[in-house]
PDB file of N, CA and C in Angstrom:
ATOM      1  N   UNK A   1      35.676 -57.045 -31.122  1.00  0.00           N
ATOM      2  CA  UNK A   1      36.006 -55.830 -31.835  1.00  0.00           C
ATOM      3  C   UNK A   1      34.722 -55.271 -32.468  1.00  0.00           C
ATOM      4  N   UNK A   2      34.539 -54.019 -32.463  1.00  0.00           N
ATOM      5  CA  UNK A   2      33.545 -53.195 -33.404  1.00  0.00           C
ATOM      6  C   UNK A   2      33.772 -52.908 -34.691  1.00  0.00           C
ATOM      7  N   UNK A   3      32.577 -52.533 -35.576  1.00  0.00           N
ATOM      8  CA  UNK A   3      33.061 -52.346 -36.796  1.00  0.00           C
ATOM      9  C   UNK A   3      33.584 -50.554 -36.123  1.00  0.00           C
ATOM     10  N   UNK A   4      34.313 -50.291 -37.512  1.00  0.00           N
ATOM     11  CA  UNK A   4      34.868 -48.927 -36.935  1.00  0.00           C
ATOM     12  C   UNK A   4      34.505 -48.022 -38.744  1.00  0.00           C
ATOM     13  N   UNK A   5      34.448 -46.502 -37.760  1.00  0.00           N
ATOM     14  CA  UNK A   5      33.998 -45.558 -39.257  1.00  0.00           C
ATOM     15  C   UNK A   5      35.293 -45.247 -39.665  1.00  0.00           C
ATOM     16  N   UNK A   6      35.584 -45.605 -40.982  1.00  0.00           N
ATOM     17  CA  UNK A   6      36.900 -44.817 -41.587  1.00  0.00           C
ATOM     18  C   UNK A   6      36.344 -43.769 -42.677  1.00  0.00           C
ATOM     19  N   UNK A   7      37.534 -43.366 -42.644  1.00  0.00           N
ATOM     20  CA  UNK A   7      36.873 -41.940 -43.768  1.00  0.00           C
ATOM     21  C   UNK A   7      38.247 -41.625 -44.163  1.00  0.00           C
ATOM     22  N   UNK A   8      38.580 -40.637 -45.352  1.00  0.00           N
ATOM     23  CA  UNK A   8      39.944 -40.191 -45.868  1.00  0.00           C
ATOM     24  C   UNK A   8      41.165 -39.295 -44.929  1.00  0.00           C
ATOM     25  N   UNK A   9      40.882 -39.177 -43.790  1.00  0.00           N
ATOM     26  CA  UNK A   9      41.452 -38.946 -42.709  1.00  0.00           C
ATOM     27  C   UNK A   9      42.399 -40.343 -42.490  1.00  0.00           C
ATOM     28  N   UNK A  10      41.741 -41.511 -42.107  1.00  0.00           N
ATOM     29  CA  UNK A  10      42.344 -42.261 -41.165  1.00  0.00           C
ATOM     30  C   UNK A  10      42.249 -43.821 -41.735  1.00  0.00           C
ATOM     31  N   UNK A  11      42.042 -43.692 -42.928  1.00  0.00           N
ATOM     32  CA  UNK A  11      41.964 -44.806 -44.149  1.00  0.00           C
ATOM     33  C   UNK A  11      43.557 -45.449 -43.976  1.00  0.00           C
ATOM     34  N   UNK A  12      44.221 -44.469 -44.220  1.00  0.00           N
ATOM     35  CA  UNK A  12      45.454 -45.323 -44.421  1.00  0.00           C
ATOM     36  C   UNK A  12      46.006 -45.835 -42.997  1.00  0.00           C
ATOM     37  N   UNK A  13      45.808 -45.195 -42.186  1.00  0.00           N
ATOM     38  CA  UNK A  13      46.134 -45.948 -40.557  1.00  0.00           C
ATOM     39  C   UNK A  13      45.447 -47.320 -40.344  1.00  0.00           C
ATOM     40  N   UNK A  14      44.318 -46.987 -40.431  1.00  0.00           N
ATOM     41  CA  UNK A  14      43.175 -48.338 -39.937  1.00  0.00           C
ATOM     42  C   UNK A  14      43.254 -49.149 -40.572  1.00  0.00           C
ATOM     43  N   UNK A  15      43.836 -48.729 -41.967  1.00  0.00           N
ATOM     44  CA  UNK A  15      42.974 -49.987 -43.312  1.00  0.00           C
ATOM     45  C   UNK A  15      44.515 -50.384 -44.180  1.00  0.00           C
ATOM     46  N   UNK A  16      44.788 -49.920 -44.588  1.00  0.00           N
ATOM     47  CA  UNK A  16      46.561 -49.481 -45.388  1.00  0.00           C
ATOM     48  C   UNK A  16      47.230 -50.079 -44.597  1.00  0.00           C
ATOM     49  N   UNK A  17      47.519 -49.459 -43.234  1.00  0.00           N
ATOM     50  CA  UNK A  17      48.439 -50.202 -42.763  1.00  0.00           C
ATOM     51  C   UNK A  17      48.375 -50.667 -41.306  1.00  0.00           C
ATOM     52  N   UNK A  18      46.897 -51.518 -41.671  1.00  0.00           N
ATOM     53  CA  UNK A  18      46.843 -52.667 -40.013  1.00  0.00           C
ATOM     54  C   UNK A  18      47.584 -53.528 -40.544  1.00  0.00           C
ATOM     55  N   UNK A  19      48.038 -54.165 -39.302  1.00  0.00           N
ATOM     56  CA  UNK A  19      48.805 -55.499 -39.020  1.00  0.00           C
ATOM     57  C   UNK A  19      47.355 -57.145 -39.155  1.00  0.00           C
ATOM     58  N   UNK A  20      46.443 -56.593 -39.603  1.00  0.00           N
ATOM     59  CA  UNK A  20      45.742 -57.543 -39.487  1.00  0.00           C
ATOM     60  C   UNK A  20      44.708 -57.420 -41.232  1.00  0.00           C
ATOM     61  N   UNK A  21      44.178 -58.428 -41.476  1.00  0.00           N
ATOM     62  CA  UNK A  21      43.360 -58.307 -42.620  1.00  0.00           C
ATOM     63  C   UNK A  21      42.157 -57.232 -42.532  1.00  0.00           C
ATOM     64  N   UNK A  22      41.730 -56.092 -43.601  1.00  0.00           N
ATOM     65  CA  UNK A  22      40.696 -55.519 -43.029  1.00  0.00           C
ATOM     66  C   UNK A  22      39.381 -55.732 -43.933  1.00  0.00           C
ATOM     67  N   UNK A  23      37.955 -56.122 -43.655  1.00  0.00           N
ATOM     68  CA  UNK A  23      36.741 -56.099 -44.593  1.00  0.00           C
ATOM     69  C   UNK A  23      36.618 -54.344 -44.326  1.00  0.00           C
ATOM     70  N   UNK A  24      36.545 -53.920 -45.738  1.00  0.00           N
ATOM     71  CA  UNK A  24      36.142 -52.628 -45.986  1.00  0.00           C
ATOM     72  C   UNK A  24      34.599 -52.299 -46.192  1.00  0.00           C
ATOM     73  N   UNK A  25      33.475 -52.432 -45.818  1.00  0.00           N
ATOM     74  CA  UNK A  25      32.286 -51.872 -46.330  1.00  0.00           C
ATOM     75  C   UNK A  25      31.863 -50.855 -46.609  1.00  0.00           C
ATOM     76  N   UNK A  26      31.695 -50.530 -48.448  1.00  0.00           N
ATOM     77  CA  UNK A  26      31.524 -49.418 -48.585  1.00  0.00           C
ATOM     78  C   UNK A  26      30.004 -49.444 -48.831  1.00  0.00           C
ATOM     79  N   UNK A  27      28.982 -48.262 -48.228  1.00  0.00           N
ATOM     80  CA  UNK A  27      27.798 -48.500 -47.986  1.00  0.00           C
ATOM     81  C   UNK A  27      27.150 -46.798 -48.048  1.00  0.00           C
ATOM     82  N   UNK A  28      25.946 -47.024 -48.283  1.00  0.00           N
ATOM     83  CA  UNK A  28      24.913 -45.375 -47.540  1.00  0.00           C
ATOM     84  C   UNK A  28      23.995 -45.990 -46.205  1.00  0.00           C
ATOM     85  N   UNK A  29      23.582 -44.472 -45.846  1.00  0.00           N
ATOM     86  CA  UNK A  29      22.329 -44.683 -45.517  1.00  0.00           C
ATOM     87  C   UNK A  29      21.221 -44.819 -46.178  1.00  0.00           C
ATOM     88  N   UNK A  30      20.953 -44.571 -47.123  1.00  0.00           N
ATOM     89  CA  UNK A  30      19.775 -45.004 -47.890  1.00  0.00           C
ATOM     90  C   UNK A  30      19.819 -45.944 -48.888  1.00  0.00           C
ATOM     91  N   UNK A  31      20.877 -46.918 -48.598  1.00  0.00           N
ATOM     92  CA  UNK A  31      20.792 -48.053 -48.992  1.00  0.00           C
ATOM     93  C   UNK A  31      19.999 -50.021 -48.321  1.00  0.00           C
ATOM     94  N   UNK A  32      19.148 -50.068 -48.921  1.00  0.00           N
ATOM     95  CA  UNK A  32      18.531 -51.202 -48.123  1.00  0.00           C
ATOM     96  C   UNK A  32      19.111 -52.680 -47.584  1.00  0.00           C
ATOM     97  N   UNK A  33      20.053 -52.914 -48.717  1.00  0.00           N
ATOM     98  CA  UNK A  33      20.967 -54.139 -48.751  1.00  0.00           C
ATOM     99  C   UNK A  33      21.931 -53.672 -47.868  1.00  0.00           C
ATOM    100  N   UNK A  34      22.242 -52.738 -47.458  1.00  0.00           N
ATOM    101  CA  UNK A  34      23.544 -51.927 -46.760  1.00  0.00           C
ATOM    102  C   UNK A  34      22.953 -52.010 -45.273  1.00  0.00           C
ATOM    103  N   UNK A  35      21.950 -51.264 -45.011  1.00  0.00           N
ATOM    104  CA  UNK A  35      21.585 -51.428 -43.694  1.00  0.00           C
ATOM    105  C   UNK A  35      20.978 -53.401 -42.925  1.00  0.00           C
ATOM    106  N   UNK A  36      20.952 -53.733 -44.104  1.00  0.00           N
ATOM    107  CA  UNK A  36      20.924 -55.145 -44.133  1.00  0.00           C
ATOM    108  C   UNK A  36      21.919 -56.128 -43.427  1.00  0.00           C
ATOM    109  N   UNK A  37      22.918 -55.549 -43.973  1.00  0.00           N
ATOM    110  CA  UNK A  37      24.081 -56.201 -44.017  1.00  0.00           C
ATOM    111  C   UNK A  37      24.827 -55.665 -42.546  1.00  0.00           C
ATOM    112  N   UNK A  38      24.375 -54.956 -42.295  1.00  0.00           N
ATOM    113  CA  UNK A  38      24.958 -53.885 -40.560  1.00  0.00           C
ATOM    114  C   UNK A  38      25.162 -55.095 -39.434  1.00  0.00           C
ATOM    115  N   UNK A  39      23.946 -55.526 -39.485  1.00  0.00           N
ATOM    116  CA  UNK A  39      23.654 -56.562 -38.569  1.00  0.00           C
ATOM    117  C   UNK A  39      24.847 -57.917 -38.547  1.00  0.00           C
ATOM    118  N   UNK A  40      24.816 -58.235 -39.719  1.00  0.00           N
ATOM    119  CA  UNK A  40      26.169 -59.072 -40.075  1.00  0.00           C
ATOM    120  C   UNK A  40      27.223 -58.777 -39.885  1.00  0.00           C
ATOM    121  N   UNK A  41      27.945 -57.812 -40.564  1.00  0.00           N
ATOM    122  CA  UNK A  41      29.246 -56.915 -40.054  1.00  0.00           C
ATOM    123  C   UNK A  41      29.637 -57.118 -38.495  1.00  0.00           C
ATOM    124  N   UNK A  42      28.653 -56.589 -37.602  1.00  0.00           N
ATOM    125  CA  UNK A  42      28.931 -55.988 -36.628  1.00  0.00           C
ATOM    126  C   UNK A  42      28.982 -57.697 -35.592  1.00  0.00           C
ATOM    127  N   UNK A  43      27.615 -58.670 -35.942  1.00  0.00           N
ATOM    128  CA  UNK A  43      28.100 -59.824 -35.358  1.00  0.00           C
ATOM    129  C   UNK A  43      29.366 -60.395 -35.692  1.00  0.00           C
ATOM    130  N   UNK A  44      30.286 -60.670 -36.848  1.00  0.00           N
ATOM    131  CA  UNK A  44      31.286 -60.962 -37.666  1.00  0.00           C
ATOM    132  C   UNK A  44      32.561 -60.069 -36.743  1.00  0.00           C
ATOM    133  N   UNK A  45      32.440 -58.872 -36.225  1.00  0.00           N
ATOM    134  CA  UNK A  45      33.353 -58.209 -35.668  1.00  0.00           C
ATOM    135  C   UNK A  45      33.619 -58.310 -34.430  1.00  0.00           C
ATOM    136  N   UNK A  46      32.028 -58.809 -33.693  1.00  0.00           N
ATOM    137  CA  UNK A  46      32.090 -58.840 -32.413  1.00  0.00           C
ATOM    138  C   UNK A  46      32.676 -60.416 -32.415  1.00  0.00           C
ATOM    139  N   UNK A  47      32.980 -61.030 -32.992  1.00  0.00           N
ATOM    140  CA  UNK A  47      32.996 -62.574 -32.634  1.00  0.00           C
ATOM    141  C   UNK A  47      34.292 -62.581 -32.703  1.00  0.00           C
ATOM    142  N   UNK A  48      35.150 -61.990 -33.887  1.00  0.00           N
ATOM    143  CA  UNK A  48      36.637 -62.682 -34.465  1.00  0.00           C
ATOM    144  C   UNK A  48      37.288 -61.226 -34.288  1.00  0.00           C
ATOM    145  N   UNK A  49      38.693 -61.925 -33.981  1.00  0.00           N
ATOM    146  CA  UNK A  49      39.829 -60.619 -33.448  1.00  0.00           C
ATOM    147  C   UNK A  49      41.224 -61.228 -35.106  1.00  0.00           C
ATOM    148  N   UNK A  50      40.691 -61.827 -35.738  1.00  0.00           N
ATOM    149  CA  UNK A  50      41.848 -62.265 -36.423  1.00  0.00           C
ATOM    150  C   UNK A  50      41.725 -61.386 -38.162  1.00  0.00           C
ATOM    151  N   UNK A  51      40.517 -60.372 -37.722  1.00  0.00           N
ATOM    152  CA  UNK A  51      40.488 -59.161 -38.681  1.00  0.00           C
ATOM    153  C   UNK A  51      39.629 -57.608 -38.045  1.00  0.00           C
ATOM    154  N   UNK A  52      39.575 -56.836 -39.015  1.00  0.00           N
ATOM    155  CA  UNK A  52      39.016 -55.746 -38.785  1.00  0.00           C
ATOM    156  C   UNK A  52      37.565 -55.438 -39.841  1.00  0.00           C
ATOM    157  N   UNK A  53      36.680 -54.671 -39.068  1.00  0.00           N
ATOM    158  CA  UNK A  53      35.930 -54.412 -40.353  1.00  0.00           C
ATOM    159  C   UNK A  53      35.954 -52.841 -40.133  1.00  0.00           C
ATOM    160  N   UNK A  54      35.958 -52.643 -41.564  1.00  0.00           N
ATOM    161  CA  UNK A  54      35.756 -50.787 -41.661  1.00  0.00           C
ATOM    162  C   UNK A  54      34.753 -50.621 -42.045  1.00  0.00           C
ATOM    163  N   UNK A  55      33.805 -49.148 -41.742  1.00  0.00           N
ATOM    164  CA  UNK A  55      32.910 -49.293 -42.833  1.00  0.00           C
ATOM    165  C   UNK A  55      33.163 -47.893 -43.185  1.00  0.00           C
ATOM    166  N   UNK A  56      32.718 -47.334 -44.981  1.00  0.00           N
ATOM    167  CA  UNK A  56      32.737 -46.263 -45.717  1.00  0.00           C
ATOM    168  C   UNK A  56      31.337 -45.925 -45.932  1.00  0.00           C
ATOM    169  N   UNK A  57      31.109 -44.907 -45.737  1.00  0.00           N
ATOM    170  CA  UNK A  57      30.101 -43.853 -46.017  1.00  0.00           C
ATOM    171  C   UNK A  57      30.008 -43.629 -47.706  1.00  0.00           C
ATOM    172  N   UNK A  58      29.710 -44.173 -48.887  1.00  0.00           N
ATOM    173  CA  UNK A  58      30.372 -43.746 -49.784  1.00  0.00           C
ATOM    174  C   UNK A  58      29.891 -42.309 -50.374  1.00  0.00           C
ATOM    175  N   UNK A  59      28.512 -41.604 -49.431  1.00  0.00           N
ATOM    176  CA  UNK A  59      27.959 -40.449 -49.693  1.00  0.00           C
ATOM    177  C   UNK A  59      29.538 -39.060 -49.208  1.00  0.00           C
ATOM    178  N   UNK A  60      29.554 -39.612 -47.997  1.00  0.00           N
ATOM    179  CA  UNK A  60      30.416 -38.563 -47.401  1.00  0.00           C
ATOM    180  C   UNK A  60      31.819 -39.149 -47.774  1.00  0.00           C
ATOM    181  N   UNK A  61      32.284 -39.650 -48.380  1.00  0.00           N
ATOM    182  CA  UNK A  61      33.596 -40.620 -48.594  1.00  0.00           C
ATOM    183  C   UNK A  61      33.599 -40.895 -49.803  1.00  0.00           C
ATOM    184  N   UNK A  62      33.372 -39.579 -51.250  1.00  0.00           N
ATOM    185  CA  UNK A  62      33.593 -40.158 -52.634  1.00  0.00           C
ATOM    186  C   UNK A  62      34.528 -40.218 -53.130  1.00  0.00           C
ATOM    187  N   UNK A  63      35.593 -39.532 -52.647  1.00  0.00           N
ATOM    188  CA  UNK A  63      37.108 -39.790 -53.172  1.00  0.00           C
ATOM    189  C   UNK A  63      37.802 -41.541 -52.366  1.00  0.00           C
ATOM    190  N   UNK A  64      37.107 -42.036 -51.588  1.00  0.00           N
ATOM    191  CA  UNK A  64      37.423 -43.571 -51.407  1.00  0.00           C
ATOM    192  C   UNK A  64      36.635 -44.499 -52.263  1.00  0.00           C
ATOM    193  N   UNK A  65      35.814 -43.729 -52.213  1.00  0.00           N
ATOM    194  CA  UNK A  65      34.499 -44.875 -53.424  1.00  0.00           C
ATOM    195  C   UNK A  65      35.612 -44.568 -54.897  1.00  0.00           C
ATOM    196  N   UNK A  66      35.026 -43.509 -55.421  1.00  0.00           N
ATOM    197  CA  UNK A  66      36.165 -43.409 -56.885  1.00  0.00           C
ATOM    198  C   UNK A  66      37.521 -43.895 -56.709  1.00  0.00           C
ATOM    199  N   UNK A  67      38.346 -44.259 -55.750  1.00  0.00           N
ATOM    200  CA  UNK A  67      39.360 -44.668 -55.786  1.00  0.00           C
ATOM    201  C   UNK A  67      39.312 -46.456 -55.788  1.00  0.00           C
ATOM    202  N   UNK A  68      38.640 -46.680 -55.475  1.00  0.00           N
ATOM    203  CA  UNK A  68      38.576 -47.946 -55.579  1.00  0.00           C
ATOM    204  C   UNK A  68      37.289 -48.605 -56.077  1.00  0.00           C
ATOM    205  N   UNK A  69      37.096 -47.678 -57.138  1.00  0.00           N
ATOM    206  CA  UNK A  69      36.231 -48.375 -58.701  1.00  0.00           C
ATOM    207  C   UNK A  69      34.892 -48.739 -57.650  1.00  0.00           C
ATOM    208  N   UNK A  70      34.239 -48.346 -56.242  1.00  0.00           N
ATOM    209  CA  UNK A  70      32.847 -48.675 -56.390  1.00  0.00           C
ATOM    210  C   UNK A  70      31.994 -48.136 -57.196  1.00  0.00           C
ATOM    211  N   UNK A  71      31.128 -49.148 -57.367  1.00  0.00           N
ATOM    212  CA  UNK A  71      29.797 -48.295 -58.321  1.00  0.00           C
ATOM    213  C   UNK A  71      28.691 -49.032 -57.734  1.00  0.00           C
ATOM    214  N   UNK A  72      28.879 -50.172 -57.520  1.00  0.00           N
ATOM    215  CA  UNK A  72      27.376 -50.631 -56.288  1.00  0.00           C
ATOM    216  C   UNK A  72      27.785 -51.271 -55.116  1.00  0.00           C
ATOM    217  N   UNK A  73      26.747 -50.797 -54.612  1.00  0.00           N
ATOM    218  CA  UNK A  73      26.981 -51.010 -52.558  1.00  0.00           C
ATOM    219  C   UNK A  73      25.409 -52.019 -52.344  1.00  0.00           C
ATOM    220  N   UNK A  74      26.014 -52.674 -51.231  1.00  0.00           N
ATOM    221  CA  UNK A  74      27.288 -52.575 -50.573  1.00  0.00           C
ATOM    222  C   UNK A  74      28.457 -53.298 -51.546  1.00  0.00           C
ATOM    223  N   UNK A  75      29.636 -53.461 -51.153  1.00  0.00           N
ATOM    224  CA  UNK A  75      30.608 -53.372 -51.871  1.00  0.00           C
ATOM    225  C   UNK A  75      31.460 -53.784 -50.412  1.00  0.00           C
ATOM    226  N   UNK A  76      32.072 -55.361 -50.657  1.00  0.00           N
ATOM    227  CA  UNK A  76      32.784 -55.325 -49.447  1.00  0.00           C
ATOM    228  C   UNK A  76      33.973 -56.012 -50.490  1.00  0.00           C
ATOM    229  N   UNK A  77      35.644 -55.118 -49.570  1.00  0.00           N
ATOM    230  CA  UNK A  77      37.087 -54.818 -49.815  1.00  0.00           C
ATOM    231  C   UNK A  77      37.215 -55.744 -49.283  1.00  0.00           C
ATOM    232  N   UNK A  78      38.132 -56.452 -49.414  1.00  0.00           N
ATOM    233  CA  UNK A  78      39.063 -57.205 -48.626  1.00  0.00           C
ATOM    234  C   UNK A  78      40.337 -56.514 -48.429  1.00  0.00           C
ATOM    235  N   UNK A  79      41.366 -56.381 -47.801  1.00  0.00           N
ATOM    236  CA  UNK A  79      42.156 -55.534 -48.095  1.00  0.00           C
ATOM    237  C   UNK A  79      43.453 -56.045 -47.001  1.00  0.00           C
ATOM    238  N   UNK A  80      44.880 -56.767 -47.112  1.00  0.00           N
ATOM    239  CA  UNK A  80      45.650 -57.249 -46.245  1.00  0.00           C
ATOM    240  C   UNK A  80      46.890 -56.879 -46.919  1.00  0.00           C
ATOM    241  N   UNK A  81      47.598 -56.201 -45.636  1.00  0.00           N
ATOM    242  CA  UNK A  81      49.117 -55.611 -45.877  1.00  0.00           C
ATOM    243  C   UNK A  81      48.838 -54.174 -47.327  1.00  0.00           C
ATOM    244  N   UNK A  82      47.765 -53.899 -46.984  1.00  0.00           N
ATOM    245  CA  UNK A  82      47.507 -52.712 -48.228  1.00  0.00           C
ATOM    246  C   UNK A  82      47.416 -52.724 -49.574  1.00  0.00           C
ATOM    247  N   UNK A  83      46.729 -54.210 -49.731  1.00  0.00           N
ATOM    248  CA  UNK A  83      46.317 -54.254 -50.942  1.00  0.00           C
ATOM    249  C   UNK A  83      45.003 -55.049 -50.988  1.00  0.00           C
ATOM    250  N   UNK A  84      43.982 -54.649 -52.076  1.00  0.00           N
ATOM    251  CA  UNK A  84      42.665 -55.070 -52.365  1.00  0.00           C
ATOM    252  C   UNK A  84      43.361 -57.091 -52.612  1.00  0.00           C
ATOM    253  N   UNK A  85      42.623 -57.818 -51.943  1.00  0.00           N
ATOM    254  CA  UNK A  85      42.783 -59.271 -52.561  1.00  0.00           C
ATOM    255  C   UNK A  85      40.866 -60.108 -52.610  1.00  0.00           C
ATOM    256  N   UNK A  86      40.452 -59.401 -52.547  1.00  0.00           N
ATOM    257  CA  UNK A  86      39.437 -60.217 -52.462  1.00  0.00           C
ATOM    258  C   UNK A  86      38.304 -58.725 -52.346  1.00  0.00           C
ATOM    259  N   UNK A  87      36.982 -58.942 -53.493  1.00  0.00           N
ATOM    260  CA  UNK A  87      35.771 -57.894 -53.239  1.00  0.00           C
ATOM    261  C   UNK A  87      34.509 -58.668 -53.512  1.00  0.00           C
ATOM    262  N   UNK A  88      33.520 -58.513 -52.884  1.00  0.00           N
ATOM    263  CA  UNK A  88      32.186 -58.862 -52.992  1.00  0.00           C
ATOM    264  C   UNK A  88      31.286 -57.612 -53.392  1.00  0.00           C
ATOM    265  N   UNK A  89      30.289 -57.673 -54.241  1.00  0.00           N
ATOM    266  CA  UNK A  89      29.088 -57.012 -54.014  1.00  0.00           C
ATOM    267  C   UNK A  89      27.942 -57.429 -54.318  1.00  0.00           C
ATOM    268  N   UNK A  90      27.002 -56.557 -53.042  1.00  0.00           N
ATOM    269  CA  UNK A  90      25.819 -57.113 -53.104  1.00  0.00           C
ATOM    270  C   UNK A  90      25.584 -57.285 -51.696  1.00  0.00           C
ATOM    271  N   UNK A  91      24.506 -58.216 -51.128  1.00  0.00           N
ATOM    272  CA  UNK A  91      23.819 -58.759 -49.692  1.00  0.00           C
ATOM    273  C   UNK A  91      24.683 -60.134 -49.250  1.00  0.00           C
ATOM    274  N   UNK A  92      25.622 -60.280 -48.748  1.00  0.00           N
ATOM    275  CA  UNK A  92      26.231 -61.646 -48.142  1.00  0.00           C
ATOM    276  C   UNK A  92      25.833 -61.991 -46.700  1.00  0.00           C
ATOM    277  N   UNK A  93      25.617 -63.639 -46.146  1.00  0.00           N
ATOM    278  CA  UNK A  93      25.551 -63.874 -45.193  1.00  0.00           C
ATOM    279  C   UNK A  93      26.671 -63.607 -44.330  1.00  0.00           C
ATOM    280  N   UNK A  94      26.722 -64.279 -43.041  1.00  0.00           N
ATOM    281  CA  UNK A  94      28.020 -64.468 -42.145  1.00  0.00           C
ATOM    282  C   UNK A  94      28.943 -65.426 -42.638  1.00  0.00           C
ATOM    283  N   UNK A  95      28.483 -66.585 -43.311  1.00  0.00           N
ATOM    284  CA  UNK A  95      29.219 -67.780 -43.470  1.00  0.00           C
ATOM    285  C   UNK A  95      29.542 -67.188 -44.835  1.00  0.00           C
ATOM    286  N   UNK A  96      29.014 -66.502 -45.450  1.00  0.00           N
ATOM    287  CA  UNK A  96      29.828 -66.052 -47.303  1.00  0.00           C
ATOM    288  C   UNK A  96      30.823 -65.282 -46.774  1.00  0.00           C
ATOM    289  N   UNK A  97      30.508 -64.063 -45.847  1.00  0.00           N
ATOM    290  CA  UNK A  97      31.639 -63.039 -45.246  1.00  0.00           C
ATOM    291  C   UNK A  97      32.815 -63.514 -44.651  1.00  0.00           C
ATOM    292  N   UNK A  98      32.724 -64.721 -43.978  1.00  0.00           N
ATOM    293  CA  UNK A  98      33.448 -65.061 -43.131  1.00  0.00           C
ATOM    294  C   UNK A  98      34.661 -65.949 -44.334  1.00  0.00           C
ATOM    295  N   UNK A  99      34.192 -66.646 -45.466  1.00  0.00           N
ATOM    296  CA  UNK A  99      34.570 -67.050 -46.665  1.00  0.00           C
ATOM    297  C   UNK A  99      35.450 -66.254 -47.087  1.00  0.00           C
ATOM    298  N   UNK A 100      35.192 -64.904 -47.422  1.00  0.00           N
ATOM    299  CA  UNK A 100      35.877 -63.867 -48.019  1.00  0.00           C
ATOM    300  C   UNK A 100      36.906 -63.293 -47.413  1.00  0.00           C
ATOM    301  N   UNK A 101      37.105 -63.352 -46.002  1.00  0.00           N
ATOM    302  CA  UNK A 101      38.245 -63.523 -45.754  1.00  0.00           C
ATOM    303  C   UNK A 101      38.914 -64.705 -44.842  1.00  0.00           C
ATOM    304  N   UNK A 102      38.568 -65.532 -45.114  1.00  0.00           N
ATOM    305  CA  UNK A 102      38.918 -66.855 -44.749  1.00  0.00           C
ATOM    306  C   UNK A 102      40.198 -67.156 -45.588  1.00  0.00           C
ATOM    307  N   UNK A 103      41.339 -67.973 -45.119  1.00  0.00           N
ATOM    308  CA  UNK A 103      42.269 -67.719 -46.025  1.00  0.00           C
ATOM    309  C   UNK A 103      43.616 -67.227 -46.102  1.00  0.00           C
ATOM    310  N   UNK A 104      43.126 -65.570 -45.361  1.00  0.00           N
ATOM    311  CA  UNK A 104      43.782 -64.268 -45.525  1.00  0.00           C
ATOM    312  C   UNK A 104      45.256 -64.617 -44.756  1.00  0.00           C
TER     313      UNK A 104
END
């Protein structure tokens, strides 16, 4: 699986209400820890089908950032059956990410 772009369009389809756990990354482009972390995400997505990862723009996507209290990115959601259960922020490995929703 790929990570996939959500935005306030299609938030609640992809993320609200998958049938599967979703990591939300809310991130910029001109964030360093964010483009950091890309590389991780996207191995983490390509490997395991037993979640989803989203990622948020939080430049072009501030009514998802203010809705769910980000204030530093990256900023990763956990988010299963449509509710927040688990958030990180900051730079995480694969094996911390994979932690965070380990569990689910």
């Amino acid at each position: 699986m790929k990570v996939i772009e959500v935005n306030s369009s299609n938030f609640e389809q992809e993320v609200l209400k998958s049938g599967v756990p979703v990591i939300v990354d809310f991130n910029a482009d001109w964030c360093g820890p964010c483009r950091m972390l890309k590389p991780v995400l996207d191995e983490a997505a390509a490997e395991n089908d037993g979640f989803k990862i989203a990622s948020v723009n939080v430049d072009r996507e501030q009514d998802l950032a203010f809705e769910y209290g980000i204030s530093s990115i990256p900023c990763l959601v956990v988010i299963k059956d449509g509710q927040e259960i688990r958030r990180s922020v900051g730079l995480i490995g694969k094996e911390q990410l994979l932690a965070l929703v380990g569990g689910v």
